[in-house]
Each structure stands twice: as C-alpha cells, then as structure tokens.
Protein backbone atom coordinates (compact mmCIF):
# COMPACT_ATOMS: atom_id res chain seq x y z
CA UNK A 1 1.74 11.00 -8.86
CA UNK A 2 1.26 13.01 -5.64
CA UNK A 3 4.06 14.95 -3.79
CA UNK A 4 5.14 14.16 -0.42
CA UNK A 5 2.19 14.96 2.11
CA UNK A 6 1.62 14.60 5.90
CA UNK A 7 -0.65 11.94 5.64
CA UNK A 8 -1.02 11.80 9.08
CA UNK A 9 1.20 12.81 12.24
CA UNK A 10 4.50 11.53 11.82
CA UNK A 11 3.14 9.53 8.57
CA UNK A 12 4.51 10.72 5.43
CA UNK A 13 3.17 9.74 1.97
CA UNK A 14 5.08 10.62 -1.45
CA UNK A 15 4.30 9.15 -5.16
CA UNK A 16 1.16 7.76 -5.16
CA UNK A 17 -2.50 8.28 -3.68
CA UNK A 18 -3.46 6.45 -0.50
CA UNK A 19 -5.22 4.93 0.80
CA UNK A 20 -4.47 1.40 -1.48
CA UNK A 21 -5.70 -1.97 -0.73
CA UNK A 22 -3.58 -4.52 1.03
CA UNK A 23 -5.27 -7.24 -0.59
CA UNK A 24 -3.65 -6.19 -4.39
CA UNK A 25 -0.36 -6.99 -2.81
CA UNK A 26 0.67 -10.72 -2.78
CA UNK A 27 4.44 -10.50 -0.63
CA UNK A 28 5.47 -7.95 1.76
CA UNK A 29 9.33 -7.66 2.52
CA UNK A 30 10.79 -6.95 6.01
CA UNK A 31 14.44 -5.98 7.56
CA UNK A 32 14.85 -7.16 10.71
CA UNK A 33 17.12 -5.38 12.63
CA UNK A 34 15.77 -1.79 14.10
CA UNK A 35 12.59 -2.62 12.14
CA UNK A 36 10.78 -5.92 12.94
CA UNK A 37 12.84 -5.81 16.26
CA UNK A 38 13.96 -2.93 18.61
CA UNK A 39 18.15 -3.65 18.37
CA UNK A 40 21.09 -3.48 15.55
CA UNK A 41 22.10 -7.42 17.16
CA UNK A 42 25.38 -7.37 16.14
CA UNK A 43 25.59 -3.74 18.15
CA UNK A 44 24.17 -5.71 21.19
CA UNK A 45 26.88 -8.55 20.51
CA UNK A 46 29.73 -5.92 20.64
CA UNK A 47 28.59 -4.49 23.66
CA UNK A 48 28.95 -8.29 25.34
CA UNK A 49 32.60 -8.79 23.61
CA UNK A 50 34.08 -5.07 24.98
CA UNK A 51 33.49 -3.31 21.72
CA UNK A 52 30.65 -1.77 21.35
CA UNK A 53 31.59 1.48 20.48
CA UNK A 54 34.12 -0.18 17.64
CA UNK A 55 31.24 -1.92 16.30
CA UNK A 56 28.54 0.55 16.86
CA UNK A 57 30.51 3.15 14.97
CA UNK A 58 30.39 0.95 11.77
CA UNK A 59 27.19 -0.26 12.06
CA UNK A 60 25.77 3.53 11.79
CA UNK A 61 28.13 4.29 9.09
CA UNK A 62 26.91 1.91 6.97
CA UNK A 63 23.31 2.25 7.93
CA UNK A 64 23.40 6.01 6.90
CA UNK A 65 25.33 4.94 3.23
CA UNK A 66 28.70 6.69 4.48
CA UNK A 67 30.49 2.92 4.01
CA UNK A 68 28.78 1.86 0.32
CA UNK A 69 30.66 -1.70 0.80
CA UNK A 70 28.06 -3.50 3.09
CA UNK A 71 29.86 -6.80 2.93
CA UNK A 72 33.27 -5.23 3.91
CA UNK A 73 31.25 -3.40 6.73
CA UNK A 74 29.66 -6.21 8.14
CA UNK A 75 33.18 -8.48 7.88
CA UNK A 76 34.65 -6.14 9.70
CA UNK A 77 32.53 -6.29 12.55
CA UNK A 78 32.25 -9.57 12.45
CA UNK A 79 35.96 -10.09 12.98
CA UNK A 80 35.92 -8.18 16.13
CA UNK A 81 33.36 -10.59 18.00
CA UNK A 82 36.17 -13.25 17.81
CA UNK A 83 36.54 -15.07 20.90
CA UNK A 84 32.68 -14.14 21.94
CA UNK A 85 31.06 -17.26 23.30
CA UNK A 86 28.15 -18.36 21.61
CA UNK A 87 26.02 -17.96 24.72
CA UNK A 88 25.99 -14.27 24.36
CA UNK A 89 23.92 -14.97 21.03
CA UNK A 90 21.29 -16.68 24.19
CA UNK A 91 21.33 -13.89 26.33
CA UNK A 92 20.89 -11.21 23.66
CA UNK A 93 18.12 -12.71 22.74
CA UNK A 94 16.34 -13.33 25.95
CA UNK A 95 17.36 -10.18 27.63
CA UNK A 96 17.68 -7.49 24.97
CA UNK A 97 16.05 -8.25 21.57
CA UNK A 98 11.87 -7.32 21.28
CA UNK A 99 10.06 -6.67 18.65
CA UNK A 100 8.90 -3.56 17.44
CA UNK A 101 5.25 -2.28 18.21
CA UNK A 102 2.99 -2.64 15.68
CA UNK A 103 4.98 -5.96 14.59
CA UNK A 104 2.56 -9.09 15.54
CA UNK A 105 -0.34 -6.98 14.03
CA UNK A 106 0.74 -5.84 10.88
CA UNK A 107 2.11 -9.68 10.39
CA UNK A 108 -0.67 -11.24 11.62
CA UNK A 109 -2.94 -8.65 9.46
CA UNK A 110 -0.82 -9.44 6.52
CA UNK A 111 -1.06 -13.25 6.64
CA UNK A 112 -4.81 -12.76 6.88
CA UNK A 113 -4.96 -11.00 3.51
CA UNK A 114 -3.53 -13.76 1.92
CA UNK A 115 0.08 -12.11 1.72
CA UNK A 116 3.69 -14.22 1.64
CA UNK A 117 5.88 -12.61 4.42
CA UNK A 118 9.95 -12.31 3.70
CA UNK A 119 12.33 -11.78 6.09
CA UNK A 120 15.30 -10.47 4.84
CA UNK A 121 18.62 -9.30 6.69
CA UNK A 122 21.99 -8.16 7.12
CA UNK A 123 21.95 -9.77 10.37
CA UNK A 124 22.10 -13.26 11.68
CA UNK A 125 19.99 -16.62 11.58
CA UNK A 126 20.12 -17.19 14.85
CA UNK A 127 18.26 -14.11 15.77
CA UNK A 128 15.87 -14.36 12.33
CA UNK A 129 15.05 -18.31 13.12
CA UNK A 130 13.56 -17.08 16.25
CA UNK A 131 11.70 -13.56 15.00
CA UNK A 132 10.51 -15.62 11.89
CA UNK A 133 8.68 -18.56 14.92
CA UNK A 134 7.88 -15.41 17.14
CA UNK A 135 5.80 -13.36 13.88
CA UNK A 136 4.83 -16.82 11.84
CA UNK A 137 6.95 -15.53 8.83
CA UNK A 138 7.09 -17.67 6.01
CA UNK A 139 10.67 -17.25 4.24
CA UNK A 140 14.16 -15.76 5.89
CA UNK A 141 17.45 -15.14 4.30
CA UNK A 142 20.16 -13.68 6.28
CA UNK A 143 24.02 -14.37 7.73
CA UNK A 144 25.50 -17.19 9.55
CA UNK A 145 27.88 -16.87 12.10
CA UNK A 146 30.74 -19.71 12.40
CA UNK A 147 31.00 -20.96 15.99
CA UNK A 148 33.55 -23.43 17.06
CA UNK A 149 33.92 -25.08 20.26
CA UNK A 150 31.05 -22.81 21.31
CA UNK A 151 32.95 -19.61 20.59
CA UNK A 152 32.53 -17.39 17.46
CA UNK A 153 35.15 -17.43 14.86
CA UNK A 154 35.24 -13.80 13.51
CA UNK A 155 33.57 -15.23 10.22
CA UNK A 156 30.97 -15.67 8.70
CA UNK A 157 29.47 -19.49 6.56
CA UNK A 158 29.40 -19.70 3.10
CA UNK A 159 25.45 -20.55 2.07
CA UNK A 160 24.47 -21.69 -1.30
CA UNK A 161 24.08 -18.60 -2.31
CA UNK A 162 26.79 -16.34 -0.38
CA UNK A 163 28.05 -15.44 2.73
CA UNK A 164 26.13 -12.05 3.11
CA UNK A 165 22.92 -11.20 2.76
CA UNK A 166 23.67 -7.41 1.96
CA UNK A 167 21.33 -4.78 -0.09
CA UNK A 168 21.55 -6.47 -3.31
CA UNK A 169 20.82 -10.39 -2.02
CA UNK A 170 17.81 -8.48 -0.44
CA UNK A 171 16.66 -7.62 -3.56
CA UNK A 172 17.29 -10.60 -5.53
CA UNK A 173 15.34 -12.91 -2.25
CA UNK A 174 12.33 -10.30 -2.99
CA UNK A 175 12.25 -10.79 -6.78
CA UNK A 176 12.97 -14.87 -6.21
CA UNK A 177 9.92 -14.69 -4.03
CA UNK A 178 7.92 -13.09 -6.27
CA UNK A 179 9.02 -15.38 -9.39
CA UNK A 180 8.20 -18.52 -7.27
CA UNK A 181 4.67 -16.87 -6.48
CA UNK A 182 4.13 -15.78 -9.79
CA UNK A 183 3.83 -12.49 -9.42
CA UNK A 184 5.71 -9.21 -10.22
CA UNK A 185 7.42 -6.89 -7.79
CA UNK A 186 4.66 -4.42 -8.29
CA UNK A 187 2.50 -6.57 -6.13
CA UNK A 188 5.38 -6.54 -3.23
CA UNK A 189 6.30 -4.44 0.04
CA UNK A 190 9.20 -3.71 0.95
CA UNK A 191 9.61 -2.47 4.47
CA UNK A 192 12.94 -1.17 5.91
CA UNK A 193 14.96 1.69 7.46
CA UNK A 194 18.39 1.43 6.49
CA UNK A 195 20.78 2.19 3.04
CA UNK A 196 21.15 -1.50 2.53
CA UNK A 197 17.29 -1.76 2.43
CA UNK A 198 17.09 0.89 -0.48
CA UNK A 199 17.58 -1.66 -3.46
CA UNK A 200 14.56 -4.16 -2.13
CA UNK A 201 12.64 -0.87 -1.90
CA UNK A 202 13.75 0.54 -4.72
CA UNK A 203 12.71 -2.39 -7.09
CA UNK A 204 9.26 -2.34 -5.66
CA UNK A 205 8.83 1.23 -6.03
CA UNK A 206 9.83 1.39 -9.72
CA UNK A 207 7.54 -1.63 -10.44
CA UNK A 208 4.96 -0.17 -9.04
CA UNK A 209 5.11 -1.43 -5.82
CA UNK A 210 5.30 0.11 -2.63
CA UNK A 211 8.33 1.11 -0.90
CA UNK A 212 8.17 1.62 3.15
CA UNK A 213 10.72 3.38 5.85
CA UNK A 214 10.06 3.02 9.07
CA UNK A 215 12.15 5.17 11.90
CA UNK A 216 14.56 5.33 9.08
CA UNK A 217 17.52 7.43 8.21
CA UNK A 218 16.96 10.69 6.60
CA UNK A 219 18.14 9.22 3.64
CA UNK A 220 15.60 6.25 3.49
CA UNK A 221 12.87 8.13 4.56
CA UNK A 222 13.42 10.67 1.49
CA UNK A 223 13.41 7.87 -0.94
CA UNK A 224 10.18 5.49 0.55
CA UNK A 225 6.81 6.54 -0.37
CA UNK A 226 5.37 5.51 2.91
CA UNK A 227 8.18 6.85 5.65
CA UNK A 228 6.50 6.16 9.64
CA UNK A 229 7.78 8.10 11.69
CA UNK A 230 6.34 7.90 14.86
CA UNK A 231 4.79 4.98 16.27
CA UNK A 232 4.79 1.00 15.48
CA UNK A 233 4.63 -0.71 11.98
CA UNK A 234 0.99 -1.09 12.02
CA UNK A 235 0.31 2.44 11.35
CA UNK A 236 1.39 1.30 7.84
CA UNK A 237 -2.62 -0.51 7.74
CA UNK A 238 -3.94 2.89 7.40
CA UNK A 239 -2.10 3.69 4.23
CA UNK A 240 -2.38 0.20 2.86
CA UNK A 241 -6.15 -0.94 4.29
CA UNK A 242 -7.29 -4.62 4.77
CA UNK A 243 -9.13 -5.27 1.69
C-alpha cells in the first residue's frame, strides 16, 4: 500500500501503486451529474421553475454528506419543480448540459479495452438516455420524473426496483453488473465526485478495485485512491494505461 502522492499536477494517488493496466478491469462505473456532464440537472431545472437557490442549497448539502438521507433530499427537490413544464427538461438539455472534457475519450478508450460502461445516477432518465447515446454507454440506472399533461408532477415513478437511484442502488447496479459479467468488483471502476457516490466506490476499493473522484468534494477526494483534480476525466488513462 502506498500513501497519498502527487502523482502528477492536480492528480492525486493513495493505496496502491500506479500505473495499473486498464485492460485487468472488466466494468467501469460513472455518475453523471458534475462528472460525465458539466451541470447538477435538477439545479439547472430549479433555476427554470424560480427556485434555484431553494434547490441549489439542497443539492450541495447532500453532495457534501451534510443531509445523509439522499432519497428525502432528492424528494424534496423534486416537489418544488411542480408545475415546471416538461419542455424545460428540452431546453436544459440543448442549451445548458455538456459533457465533461476528457468524457468521449476515456469512454471511447474504455470500450476499446474491452470494458462494460455503467451509468449510474441520482439524476434523471431523460438526461442519462441522451448522455448514455451521446458516450455509447452500455447500461443506465437512474430517476424518473412523472409528467402529466406535459407538466411535472413534483414526483418521482416507481421502477421495478425503486423510485431512487441513491448511493446504495448505485452500488447494488455495480455489483449486479459485475454478477451478470461474471466478474468481481475488484475488476470494476467506480468514478464519481459526490457523498452518494462513496458506497459504489467504496465496494470497489475494498475488493480491490479502484475507486475514482473527480472535481470532487473534499470529502470524496480523501476517500478515492485516484482523486483528479484539475483537468478532464481522461487524465485518469495515465494512472490506469491502455493495456
């Protein structure tokens, strides 16, 4: 085990001796929101329906750990985009939403070594159908927003397997994925930057796995063994090399 080093500027390494081959992995694991892509959506939502700051304020509560109920969080803002109509969810995406340097080639890079890429998220399908056809992921879980008569209900849709896709579904989608590629979590990524991220990352890490924060918070970052801090997601490929 190594301590945490400066592996490079604004690249920290902790736990383990780089560089490792990407080709020993078999799935990598991504968040979406502020890590594939460049926006909290839900933030950008609020913004659209007159309260941002309302929603903003919980959003970055819950991203540092200071609300430890993710589900409650997330109802909660929810319930004040009632009365949003849907097209906002359009104009979001086209005018806002990007995704995050580094994205396409780490993906693409990822997919070429043979790896399954996971998409999972605390935000919303309609955003992750379109960032999973944009990047060529392979498998998504994340929350659905009821709309009637074009306008957003304040709740979220009841999925086979839940409602929310919070910290702990995260996890269990990772390990699922692995099971159903028979393999372990100690050939898995996990690649995120908030607290709800920490239990995908966590059962990676102590599988022997690797564990990744990108532009996280503090707390993230002190917990991944890879934490980027500067500059886009592909600066991961020099830690974990191409086989």
């Amino acid at each position: 085990m190594s301590a945490s080093h400066l592996y490079e500027p604004g690249l920290v390494v902790q736990g383990f001796e780089p560089p490792v081959s990407l080709s020993d992995y078999a799935l990598i694991a991504f968040d979406m929101d502020s890590t594939l892509i460049n926006i909290e959506c839900i933030d950008e939502l609020a913004k659209m329906a007159g309260v941002g700051e309302q929603v903003a304020n919980i959003t970055e509560a819950a991203m540092r750990g200071e609300i430890k109920d993710f589900k409650d969080s997330l109802r909660r803002r929810v319930a004040l985009l009632k009365g949003t109509h849907e097209r906002a969810l359009q104009k979001v995406l086209q005018e806002v939403l990007q995704l995050n340097p580094g994205a396409k080639k780490l993906v693409r890079t990822c997919k070429d070594q043979g790896l399954r890429v996971l998409l999972v998220s605390g935000g919303f399908t309609f955003f992750a159908d379109a960032v999973q056809e944009m990047l060529g992921i392979d498998d998504t879980r994340s929350n659905v927003l009821e709309i009637k008569d074009h306008v957003l209900t304040g709740r979220l849709v009841e999925q086979s397997w839940g409602d929310i896709c919070d910290g702990e579904e995260k996890k269990n989608m990772l390990l699922q994925t692995c099971e159903r590629l028979g393999v372990t979590a100690a050939q898995a990524i996990a690649v995120g930057d908030g607290a709800n991220d920490l239990p995908m990352m966590h059962a990676c890490k102590d599988a022997g796995g690797l564990s990744v924060a990108f532009h996280a918070k503090p707390t993230v970052r002190a917990q991944a063994m890879i934490s980027i801090e500067e500059g886009g997601l592909d600066r991961l490929l020099s830690v974990i090399k191409p086989g």
